[in-house]
C-alpha atoms as a PDB file:
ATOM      1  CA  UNK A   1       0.000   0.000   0.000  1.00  0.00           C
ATOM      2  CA  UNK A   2       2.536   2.426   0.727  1.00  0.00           C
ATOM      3  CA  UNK A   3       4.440   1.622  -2.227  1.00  0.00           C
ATOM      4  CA  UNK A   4       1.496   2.217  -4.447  1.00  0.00           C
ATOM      5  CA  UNK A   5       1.418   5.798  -2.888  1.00  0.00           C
ATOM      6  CA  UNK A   6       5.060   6.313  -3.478  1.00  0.00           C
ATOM      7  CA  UNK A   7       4.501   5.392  -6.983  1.00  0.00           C
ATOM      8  CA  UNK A   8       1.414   7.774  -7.124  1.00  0.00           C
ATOM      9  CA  UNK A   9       3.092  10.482  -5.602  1.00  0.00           C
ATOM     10  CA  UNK A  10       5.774   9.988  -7.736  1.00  0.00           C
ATOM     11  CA  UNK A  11       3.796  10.473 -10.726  1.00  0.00           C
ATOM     12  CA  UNK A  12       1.946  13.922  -9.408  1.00  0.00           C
ATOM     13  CA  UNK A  13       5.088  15.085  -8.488  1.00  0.00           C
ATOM     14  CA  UNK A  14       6.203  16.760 -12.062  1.00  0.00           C
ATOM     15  CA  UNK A  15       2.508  18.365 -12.308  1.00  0.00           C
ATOM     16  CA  UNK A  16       2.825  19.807  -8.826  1.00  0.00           C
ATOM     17  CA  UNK A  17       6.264  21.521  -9.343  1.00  0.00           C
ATOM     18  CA  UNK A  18       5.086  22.832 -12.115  1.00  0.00           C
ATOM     19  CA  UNK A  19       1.930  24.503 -10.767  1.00  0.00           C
ATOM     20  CA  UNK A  20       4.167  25.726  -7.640  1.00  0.00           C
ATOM     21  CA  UNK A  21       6.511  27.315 -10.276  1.00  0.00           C
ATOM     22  CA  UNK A  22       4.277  28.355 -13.042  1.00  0.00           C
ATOM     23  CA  UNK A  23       0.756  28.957 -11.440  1.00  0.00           C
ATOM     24  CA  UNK A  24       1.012  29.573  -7.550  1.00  0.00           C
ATOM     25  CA  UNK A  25       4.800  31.403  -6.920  1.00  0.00           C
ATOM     26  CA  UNK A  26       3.559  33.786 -10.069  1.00  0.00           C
ATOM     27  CA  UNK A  27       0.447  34.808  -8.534  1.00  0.00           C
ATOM     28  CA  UNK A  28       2.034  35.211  -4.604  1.00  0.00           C
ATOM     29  CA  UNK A  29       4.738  37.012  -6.407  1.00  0.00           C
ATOM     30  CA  UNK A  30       2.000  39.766  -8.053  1.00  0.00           C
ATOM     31  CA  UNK A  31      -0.181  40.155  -4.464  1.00  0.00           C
ATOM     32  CA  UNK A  32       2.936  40.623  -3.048  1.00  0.00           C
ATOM     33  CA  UNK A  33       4.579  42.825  -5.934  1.00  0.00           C
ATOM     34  CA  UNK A  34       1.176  44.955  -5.728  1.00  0.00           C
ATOM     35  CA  UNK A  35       1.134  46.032  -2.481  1.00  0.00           C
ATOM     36  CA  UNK A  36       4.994  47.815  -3.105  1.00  0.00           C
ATOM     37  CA  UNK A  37       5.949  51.291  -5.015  1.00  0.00           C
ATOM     38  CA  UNK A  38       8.525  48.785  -6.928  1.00  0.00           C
ATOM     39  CA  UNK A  39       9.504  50.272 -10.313  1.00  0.00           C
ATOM     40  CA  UNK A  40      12.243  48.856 -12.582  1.00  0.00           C
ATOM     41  CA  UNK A  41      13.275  52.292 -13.063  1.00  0.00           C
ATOM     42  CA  UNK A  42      14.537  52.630  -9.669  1.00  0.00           C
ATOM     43  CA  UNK A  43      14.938  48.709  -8.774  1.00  0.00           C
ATOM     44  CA  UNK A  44      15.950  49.207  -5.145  1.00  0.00           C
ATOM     45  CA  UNK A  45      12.872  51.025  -4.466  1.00  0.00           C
ATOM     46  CA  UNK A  46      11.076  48.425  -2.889  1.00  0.00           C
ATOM     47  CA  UNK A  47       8.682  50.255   0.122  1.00  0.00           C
ATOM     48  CA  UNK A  48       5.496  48.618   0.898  1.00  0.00           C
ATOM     49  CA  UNK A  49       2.670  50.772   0.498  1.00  0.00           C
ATOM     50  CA  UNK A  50      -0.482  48.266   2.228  1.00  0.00           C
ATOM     51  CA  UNK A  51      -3.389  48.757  -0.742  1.00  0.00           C
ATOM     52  CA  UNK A  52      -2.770  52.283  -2.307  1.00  0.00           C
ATOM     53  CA  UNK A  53      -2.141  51.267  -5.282  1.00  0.00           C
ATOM     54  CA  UNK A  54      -5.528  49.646  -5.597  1.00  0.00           C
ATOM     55  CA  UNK A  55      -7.120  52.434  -4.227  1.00  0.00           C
ATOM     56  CA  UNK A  56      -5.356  55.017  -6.701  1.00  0.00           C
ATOM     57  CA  UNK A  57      -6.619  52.113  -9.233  1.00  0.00           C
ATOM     58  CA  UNK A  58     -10.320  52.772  -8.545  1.00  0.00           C
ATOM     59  CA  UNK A  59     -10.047  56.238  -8.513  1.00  0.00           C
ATOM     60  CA  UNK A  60      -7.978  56.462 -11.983  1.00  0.00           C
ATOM     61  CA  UNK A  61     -10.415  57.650 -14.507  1.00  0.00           C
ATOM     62  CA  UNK A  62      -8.643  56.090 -17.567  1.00  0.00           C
ATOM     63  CA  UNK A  63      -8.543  52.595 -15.386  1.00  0.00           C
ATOM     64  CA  UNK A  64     -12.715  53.256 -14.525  1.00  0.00           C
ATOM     65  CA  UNK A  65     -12.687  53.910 -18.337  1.00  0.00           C
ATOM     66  CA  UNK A  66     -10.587  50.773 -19.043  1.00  0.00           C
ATOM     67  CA  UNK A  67     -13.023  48.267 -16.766  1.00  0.00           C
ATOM     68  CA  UNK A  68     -16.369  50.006 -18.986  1.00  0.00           C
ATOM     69  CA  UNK A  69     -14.623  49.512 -22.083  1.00  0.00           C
ATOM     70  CA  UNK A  70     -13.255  45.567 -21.370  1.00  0.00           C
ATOM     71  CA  UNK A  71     -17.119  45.123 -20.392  1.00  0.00           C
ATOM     72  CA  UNK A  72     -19.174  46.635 -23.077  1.00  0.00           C
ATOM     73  CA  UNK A  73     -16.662  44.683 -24.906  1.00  0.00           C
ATOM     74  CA  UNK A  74     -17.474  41.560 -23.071  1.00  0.00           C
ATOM     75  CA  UNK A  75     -21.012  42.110 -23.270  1.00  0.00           C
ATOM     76  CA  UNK A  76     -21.783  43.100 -26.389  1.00  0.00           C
ATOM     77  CA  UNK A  77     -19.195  40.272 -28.467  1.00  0.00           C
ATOM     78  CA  UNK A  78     -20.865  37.295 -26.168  1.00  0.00           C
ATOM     79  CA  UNK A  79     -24.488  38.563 -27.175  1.00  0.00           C
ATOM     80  CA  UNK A  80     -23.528  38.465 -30.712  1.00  0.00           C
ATOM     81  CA  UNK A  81     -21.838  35.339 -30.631  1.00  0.00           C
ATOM     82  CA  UNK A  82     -25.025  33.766 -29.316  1.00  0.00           C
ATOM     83  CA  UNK A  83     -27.334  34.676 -31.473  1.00  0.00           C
ATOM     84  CA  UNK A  84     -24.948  34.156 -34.598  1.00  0.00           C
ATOM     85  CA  UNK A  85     -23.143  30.248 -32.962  1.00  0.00           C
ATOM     86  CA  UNK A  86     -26.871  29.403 -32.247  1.00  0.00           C
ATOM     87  CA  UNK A  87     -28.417  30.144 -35.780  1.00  0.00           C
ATOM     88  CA  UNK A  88     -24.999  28.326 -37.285  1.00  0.00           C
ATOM     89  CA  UNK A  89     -25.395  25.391 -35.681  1.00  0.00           C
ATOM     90  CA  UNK A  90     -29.068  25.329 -36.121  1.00  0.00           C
ATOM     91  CA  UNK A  91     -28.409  25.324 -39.841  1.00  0.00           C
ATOM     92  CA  UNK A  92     -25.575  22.671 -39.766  1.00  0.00           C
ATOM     93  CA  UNK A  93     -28.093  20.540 -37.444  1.00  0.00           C
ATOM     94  CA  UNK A  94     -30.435  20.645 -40.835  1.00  0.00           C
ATOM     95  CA  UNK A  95     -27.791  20.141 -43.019  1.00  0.00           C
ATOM     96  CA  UNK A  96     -25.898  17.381 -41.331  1.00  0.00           C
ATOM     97  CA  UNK A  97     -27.301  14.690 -43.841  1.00  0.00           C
ATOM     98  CA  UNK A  98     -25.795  17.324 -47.158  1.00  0.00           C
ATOM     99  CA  UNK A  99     -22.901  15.983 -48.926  1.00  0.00           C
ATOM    100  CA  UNK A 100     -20.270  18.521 -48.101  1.00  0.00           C
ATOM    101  CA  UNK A 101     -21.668  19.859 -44.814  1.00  0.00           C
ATOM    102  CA  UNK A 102     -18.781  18.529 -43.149  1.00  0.00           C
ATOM    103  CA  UNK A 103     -16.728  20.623 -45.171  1.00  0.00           C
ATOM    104  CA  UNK A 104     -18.648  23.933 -45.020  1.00  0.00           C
ATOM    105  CA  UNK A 105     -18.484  23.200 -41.320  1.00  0.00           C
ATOM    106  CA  UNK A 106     -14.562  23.039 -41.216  1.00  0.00           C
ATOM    107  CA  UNK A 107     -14.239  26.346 -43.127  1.00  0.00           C
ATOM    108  CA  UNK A 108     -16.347  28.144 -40.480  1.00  0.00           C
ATOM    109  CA  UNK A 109     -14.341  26.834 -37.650  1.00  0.00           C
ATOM    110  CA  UNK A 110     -11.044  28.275 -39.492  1.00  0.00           C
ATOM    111  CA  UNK A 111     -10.936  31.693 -37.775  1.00  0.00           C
ATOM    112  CA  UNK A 112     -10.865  29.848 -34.207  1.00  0.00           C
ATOM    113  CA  UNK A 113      -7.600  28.435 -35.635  1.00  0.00           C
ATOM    114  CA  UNK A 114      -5.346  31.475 -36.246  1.00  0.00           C
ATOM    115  CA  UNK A 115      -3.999  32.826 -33.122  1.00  0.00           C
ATOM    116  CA  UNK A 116      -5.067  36.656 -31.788  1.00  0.00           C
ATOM    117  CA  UNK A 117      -2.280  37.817 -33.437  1.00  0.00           C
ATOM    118  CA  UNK A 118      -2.821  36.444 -36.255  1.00  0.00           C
ATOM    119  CA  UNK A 119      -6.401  37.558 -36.545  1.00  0.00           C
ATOM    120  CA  UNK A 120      -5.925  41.334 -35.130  1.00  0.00           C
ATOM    121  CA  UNK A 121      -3.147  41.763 -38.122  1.00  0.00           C
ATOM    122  CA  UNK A 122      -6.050  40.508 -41.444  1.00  0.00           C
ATOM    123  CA  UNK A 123      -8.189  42.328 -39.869  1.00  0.00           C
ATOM    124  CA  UNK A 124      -6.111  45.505 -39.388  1.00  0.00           C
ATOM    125  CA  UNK A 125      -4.941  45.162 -43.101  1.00  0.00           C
ATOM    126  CA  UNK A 126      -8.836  44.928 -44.445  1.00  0.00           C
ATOM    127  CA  UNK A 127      -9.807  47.748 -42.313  1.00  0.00           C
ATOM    128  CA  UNK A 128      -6.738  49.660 -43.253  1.00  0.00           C
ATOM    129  CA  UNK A 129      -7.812  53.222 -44.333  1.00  0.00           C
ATOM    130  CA  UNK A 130      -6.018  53.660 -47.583  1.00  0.00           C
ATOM    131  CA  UNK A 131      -5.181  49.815 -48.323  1.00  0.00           C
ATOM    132  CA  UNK A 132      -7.590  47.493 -46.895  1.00  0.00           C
ATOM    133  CA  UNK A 133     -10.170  45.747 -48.719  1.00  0.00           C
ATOM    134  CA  UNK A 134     -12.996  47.147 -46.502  1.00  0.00           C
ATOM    135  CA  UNK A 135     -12.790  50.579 -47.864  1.00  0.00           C
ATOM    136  CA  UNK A 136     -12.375  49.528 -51.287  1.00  0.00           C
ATOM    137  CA  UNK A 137     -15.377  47.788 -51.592  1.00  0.00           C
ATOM    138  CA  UNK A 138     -16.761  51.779 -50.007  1.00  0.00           C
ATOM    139  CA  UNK A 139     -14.962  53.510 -53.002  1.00  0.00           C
ATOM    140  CA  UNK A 140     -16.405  51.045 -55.492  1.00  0.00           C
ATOM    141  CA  UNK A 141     -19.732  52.122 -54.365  1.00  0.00           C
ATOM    142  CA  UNK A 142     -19.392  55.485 -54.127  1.00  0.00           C
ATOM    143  CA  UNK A 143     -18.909  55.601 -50.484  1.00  0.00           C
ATOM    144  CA  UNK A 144     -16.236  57.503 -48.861  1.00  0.00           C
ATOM    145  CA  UNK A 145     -14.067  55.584 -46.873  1.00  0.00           C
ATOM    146  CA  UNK A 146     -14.515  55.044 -43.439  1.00  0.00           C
ATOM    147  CA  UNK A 147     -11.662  55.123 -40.415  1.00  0.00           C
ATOM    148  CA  UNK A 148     -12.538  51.998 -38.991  1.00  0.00           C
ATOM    149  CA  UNK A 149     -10.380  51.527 -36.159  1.00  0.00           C
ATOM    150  CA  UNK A 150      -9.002  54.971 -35.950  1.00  0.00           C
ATOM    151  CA  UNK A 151     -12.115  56.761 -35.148  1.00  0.00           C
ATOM    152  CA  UNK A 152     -13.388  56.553 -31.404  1.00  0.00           C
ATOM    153  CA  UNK A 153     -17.099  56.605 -32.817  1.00  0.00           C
ATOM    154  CA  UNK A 154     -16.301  52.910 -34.438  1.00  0.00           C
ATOM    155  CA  UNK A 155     -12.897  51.505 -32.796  1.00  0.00           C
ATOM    156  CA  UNK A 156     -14.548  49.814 -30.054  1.00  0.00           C
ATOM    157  CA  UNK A 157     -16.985  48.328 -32.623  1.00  0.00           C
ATOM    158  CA  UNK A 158     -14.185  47.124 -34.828  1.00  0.00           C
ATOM    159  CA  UNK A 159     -12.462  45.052 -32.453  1.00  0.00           C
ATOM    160  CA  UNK A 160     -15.994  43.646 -31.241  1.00  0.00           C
ATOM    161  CA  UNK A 161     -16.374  43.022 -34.627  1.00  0.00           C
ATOM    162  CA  UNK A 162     -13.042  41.270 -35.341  1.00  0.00           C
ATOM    163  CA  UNK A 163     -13.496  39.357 -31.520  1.00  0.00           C
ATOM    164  CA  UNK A 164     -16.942  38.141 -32.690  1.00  0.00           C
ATOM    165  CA  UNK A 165     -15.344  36.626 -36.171  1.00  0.00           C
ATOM    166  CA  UNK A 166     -12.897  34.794 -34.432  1.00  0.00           C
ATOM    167  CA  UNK A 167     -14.516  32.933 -31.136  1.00  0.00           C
ATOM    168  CA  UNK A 168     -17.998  32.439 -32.733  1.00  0.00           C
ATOM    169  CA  UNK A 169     -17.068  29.103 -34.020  1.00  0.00           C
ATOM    170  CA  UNK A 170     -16.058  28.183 -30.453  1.00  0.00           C
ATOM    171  CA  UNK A 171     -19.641  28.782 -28.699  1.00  0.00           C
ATOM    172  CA  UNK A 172     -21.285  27.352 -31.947  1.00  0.00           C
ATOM    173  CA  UNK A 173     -19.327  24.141 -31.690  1.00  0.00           C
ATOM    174  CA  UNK A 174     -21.037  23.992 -27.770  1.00  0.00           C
ATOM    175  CA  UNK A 175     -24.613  24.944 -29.080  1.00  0.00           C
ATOM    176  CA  UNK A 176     -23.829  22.521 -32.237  1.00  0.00           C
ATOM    177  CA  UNK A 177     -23.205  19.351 -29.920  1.00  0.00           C
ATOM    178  CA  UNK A 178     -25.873  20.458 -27.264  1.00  0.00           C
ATOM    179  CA  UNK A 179     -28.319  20.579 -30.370  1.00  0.00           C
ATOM    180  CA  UNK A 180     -27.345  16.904 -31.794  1.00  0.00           C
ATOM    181  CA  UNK A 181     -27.980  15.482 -28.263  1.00  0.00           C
ATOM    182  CA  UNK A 182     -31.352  16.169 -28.107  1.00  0.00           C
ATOM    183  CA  UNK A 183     -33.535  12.925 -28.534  1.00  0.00           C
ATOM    184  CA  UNK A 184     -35.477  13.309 -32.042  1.00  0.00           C
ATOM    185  CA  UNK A 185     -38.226  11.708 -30.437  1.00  0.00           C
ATOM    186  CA  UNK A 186     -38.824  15.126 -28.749  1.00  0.00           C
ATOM    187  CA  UNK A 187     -38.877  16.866 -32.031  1.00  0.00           C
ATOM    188  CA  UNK A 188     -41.207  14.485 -33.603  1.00  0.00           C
ATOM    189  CA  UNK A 189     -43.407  14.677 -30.358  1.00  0.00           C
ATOM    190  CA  UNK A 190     -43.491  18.615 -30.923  1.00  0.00           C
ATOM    191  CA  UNK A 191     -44.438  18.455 -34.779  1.00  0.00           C
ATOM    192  CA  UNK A 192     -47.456  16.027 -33.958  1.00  0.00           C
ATOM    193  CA  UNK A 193     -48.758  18.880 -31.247  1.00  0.00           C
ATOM    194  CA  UNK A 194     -47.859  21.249 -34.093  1.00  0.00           C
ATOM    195  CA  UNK A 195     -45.459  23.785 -32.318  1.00  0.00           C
ATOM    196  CA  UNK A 196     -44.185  26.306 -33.785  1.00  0.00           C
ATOM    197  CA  UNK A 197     -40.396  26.564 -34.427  1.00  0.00           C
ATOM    198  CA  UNK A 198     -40.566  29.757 -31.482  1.00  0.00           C
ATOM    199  CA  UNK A 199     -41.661  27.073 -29.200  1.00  0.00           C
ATOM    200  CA  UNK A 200     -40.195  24.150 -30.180  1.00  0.00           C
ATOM    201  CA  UNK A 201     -36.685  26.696 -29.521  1.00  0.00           C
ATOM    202  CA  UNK A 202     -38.253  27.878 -25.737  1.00  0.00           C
ATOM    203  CA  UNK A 203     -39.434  24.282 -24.503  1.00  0.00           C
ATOM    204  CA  UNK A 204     -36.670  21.778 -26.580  1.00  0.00           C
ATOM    205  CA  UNK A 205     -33.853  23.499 -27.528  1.00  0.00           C
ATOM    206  CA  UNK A 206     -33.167  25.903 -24.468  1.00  0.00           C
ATOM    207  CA  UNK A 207     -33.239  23.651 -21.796  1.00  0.00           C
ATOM    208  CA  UNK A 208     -30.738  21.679 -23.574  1.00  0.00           C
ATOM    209  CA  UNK A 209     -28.783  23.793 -24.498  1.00  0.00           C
ATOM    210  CA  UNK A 210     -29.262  26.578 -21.401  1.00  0.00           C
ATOM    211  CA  UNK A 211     -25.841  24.644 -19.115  1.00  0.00           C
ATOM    212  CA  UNK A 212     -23.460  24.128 -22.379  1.00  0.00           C
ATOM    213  CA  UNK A 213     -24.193  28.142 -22.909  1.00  0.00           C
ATOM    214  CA  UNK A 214     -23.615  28.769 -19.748  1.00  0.00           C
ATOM    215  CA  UNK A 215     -20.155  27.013 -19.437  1.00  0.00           C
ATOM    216  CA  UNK A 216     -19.415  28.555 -23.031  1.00  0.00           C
ATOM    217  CA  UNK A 217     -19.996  32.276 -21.488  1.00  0.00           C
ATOM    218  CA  UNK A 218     -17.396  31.519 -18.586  1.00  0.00           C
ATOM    219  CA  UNK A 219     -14.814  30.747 -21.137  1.00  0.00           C
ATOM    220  CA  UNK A 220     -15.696  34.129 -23.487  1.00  0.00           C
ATOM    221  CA  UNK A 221     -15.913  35.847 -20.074  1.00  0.00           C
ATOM    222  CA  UNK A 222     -12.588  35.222 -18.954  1.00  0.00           C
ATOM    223  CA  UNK A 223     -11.495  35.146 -22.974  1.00  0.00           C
ATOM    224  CA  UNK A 224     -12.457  38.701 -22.826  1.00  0.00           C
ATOM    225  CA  UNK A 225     -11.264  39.671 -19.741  1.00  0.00           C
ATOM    226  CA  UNK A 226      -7.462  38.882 -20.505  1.00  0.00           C
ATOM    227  CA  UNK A 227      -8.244  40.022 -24.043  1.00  0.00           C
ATOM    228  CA  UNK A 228      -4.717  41.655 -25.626  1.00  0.00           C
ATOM    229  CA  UNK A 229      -3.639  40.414 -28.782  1.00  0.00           C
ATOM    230  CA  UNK A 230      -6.145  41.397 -31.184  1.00  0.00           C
ATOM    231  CA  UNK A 231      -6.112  45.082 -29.449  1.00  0.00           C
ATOM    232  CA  UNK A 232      -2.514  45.357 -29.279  1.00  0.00           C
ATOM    233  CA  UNK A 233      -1.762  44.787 -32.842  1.00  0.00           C
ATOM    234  CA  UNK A 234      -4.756  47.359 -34.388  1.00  0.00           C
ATOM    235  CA  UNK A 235      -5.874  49.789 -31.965  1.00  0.00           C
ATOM    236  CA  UNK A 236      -2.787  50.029 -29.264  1.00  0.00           C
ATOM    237  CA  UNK A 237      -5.707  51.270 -26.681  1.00  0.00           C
ATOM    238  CA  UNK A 238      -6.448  54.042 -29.345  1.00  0.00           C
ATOM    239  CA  UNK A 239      -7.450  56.379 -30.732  1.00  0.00           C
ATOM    240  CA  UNK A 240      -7.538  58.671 -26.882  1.00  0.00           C
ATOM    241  CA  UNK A 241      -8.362  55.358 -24.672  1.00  0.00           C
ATOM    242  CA  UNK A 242     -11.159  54.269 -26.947  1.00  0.00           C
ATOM    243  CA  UNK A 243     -10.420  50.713 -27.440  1.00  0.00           C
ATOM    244  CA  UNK A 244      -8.390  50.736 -23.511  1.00  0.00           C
ATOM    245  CA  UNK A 245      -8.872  47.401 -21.694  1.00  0.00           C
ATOM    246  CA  UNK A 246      -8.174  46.365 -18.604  1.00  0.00           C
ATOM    247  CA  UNK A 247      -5.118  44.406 -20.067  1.00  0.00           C
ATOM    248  CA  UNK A 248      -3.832  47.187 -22.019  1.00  0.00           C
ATOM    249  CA  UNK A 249      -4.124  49.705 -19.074  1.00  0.00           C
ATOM    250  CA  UNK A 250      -1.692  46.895 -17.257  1.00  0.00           C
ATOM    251  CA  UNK A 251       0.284  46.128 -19.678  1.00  0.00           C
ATOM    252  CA  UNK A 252       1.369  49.882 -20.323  1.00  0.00           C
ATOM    253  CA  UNK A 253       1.661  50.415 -16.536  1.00  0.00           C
ATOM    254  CA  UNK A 254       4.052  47.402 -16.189  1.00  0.00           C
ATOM    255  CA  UNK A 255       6.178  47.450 -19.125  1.00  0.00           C
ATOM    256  CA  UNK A 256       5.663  50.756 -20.586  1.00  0.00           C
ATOM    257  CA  UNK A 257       6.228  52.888 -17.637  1.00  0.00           C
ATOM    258  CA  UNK A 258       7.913  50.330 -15.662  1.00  0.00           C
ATOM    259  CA  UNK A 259       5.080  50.657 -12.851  1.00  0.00           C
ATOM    260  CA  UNK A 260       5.546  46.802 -11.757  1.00  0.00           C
ATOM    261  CA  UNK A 261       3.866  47.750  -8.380  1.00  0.00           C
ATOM    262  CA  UNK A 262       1.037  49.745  -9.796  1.00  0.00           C
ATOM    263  CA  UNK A 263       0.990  47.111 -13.049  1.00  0.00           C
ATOM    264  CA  UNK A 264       0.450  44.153 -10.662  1.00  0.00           C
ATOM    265  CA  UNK A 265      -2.443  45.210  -8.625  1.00  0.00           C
ATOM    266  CA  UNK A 266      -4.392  46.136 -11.948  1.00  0.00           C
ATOM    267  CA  UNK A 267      -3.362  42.493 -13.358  1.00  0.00           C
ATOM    268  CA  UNK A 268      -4.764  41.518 -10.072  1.00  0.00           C
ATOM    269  CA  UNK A 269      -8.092  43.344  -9.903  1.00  0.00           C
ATOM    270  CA  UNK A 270      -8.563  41.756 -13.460  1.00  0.00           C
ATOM    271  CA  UNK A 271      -8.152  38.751 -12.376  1.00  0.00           C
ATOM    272  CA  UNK A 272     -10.634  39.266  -8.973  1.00  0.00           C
ATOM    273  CA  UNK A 273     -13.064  40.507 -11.883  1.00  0.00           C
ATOM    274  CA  UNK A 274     -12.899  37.749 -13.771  1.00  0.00           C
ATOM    275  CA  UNK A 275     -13.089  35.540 -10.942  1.00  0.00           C
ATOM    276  CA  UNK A 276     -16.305  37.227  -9.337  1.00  0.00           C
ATOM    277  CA  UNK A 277     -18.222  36.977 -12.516  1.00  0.00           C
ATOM    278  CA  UNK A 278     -17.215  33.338 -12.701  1.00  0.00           C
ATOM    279  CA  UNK A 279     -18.344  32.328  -9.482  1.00  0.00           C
ATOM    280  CA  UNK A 280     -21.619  33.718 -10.265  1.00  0.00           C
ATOM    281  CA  UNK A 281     -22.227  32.048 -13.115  1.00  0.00           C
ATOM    282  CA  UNK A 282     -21.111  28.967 -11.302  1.00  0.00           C
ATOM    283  CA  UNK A 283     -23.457  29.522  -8.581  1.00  0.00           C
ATOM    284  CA  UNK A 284     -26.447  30.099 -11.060  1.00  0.00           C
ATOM    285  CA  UNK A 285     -25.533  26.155 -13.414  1.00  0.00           C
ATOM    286  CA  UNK A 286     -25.933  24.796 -10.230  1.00  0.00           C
ATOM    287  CA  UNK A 287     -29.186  26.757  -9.245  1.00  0.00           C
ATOM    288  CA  UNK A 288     -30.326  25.248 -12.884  1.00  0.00           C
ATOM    289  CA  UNK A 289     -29.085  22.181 -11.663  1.00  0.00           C
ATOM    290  CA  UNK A 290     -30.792  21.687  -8.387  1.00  0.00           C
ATOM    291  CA  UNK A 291     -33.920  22.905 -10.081  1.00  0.00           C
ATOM    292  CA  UNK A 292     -33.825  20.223 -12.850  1.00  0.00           C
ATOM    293  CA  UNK A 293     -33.284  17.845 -10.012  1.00  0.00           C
END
């Protein structure tokens, strides 16, 4: 017995050292890196300061600015994925028996393939202002073209716009395998009562699908919470603080400014935000849960 925990302690050990080393040491280091004035500028100015840095956090207008931007971002890309993942998988559900669905369905899934990076830089060539494709198509209609992502009327937009295109395919592949779980039986049962495709959506579809969406939105939540790439590479935060996360406002703090101190108490608060939000959501599956029970 107690060489069969040897051997099974043995076998934890690698995954343990490397959560002490990449996961837990990281995140002691930043609560204790946030509470300190530190600031690679002037490395042996170390002086613990308690919590004003997160108190000159909530009173910093452009960080207030950065937590309403980071959620109408949040808000408004997860609604839109919703309603376009569930009307996608909808129509591959009635497809599935097409020759060729199977392709049509890979080629939709390709933009969840290329990395942020990846994404933010098409999308910053199509929008381009003088070169992009986007305001070509505008001249060839006899629109003038448009500053997509260097006006702060449509920046914000733009990167919703560009987040939506890429993580779509991820909440539609949920909704897709939610859908193609439900029993036909149930379907057939509604057509004989002769509901409606409204209701056969409220009283089939939803409850099925209502926990997979649920678990998708805690992944886009927390997607969109430590959202960078796709920002860094078109907007920069711009134009003014426009397009400013959360992750941007840190990022420039810590290694723009050299504000490690200041930097790490904003990572942190992002990280309490994203945290809160998920423990709702948590709390509320299992409120489904117990009520399905």
């Amino acid at each position: 017995m107690a060489a069969n925990r040897r051997i099974r302690n043995l076998f934890l050990a690698p995954a343990i050292i490397y959560l002490l080393f990449m996961s837990i040491y990281p995140l002691i280091y930043s609560l204790y890196l946030s509470t300190t004035r530190k600031n690679l500028s002037r490395p042996y100015q170390k002086g613990f300061i308690g919590f004003d840095n997160y108190s000159n956090l909530i009173t910093n207008d452009l960080f207030r600015t950065a937590i309403e931007n980071t959620i109408v971002l949040a808000v408004a890309s997860i609604l839109i994925e919703l309603i376009i993942a569930f009307f996608i998988a909808r129509l591959f559900v009635a497809i599935s028996d097409v020759p060729g669905s199977s392709i049509i369905r890979t080629v939709f899934l390709l933009p969840m393939m290329l990395t942020p990076v990846v994404s933010g830089l098409l999308w910053s060539y199509i929008l381009s202002p003088s070169l992009g494709i986007a305001n070509h198509i505008l001249r060839e209609l006899g629109q003038a073209p448009y500053p997509w992502l260097a006006s702060s009327d449509t920046a914000l937009k733009s990167v919703i716009m560009i987040n939506v295109w890429q993580l779509s395919p991820f909440l539609m592949l949920l909704m897709l395998a939610g859908l193609m779980s439900i029993p036909r039986e149930q379907y057939e049962a509604a057509a004989m009562d002769g509901a409606n495709i409204l209701q056969v959506v409220r009283h089939i579809e939803m409850p099925f699908l209502r926990n997979v969406v649920l678990i998708g939105i805690i992944f886009r939540v927390i997607d969109n919470f430590r959202l960078f790439d796709i920002i860094y590479v078109t907007t920069r935060g711009g134009p003014g603080s426009a397009t400013e996360v959360v992750t941007m406002y840190a990022y420039r703090e810590m290694f723009g400014f050299f504000n490690v101190g200041y930097g790490s108490a904003a990572a942190v608060l992002i990280l309490l935000m994203a945290n809160i939000v998920t423990l709702v959501l948590n709390r509320f599956i299992r409120g489904e849960e117990g009520n399905v029970r």
